[in-house]
Protein backbone atom coordinates (compact mmCIF):
# COMPACT_ATOMS: atom_id res chain seq x y z
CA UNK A 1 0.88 -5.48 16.47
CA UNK A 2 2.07 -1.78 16.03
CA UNK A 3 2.97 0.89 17.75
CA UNK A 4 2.00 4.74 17.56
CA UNK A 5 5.40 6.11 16.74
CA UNK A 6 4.25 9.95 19.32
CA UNK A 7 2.16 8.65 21.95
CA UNK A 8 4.11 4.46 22.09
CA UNK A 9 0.97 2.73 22.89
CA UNK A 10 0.54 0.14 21.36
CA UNK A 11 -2.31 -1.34 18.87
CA UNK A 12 -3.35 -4.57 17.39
CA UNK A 13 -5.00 -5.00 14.36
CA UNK A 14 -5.63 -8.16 11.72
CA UNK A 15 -4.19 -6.54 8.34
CA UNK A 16 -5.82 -7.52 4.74
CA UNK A 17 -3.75 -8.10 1.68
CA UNK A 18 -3.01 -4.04 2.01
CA UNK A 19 -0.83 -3.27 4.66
CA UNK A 20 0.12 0.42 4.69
CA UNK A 21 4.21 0.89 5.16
CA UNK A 22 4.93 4.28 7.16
CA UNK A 23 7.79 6.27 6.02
CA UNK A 24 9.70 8.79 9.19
CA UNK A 25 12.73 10.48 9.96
CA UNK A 26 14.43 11.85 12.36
CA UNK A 27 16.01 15.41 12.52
CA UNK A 28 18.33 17.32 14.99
CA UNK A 29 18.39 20.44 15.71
CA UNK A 30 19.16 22.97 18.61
CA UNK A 31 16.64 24.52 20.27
CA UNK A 32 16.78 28.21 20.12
CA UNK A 33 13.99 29.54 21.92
CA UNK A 34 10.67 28.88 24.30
CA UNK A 35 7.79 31.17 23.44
CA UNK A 36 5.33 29.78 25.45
CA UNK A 37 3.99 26.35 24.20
CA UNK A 38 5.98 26.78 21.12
CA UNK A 39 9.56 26.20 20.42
CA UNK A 40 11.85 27.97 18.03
CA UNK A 41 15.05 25.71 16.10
CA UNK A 42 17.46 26.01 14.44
CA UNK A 43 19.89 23.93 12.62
CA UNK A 44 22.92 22.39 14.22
CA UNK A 45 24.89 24.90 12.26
CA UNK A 46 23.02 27.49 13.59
CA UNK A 47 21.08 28.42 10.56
CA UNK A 48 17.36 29.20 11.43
CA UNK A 49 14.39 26.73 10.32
CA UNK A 50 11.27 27.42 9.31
CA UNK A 51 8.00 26.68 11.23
CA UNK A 52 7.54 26.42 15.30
CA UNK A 53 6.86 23.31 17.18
CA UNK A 54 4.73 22.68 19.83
CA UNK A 55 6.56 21.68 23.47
CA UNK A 56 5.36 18.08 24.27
CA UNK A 57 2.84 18.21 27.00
CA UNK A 58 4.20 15.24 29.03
CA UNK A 59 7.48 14.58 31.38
CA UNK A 60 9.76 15.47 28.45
CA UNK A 61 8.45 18.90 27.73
CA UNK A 62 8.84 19.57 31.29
CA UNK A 63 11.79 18.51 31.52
CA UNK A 64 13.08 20.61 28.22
CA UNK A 65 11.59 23.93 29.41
CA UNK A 66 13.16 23.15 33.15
CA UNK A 67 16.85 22.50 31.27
CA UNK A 68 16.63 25.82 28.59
CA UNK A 69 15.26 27.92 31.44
CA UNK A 70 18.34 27.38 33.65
CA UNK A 71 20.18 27.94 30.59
CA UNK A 72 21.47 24.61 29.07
CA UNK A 73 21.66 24.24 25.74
CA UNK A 74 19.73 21.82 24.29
CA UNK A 75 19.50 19.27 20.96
CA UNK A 76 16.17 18.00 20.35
CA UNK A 77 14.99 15.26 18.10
CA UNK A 78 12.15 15.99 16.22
CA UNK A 79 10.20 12.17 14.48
CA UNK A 80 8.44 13.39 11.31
CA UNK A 81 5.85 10.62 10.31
CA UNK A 82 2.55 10.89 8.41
CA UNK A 83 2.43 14.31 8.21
CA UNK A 84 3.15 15.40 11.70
CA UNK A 85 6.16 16.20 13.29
CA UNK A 86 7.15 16.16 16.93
CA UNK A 87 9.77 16.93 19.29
CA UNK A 88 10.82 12.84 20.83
CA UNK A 89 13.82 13.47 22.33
CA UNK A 90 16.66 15.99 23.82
CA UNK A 91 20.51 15.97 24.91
CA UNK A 92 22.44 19.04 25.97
CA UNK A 93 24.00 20.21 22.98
CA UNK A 94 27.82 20.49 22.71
CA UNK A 95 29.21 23.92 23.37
CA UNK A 96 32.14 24.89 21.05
């Protein structure tokens, strides 16, 4: 049994003598700016980062764009695993 780390369903397969192992990680970072389906981070210490990401297209992106456009700033968790990266998560973000 395994599970698809982005979309959580879950999938069984019978594994041969191979099994592939799946390296991810998770980053932080504050989100700086909604440009239509794209987001713009940065890092928690408020240095810029490279690349946009796309606004999930489920409850949580709604949620995210609802939060940042009433102005609440927000720390989102971005999963990189086999090659993709996407935004899993978000907390406000604590204001100094």
């Amino acid at each position: 049994m395994g599970l698809d780390v982005f979309s959580s369903k879950k999938h069984e397969e019978i594994l041969r003598e191979e099994a592939q192992l799946v390296t991810n990680s998770k980053q932080d970072y504050l989100l700086s700016k909604i440009e239509g389906s794209k987001v713009i981070l940065s890092t928690l210490n408020g240095a810029a980062v490279e690349g946009t990401w796309a606004v999930p297209t489920n409850d949580l992106g709604d949620e995210i764009k609802e939060m940042f456009e009433g102005g609440i700033a927000l720390r989102v968790t971005v999963l990189s695993a086999l090659g993709k990266e996407q935004i899993v998560s978000y907390v406000k973000a604590k204001t100094q």
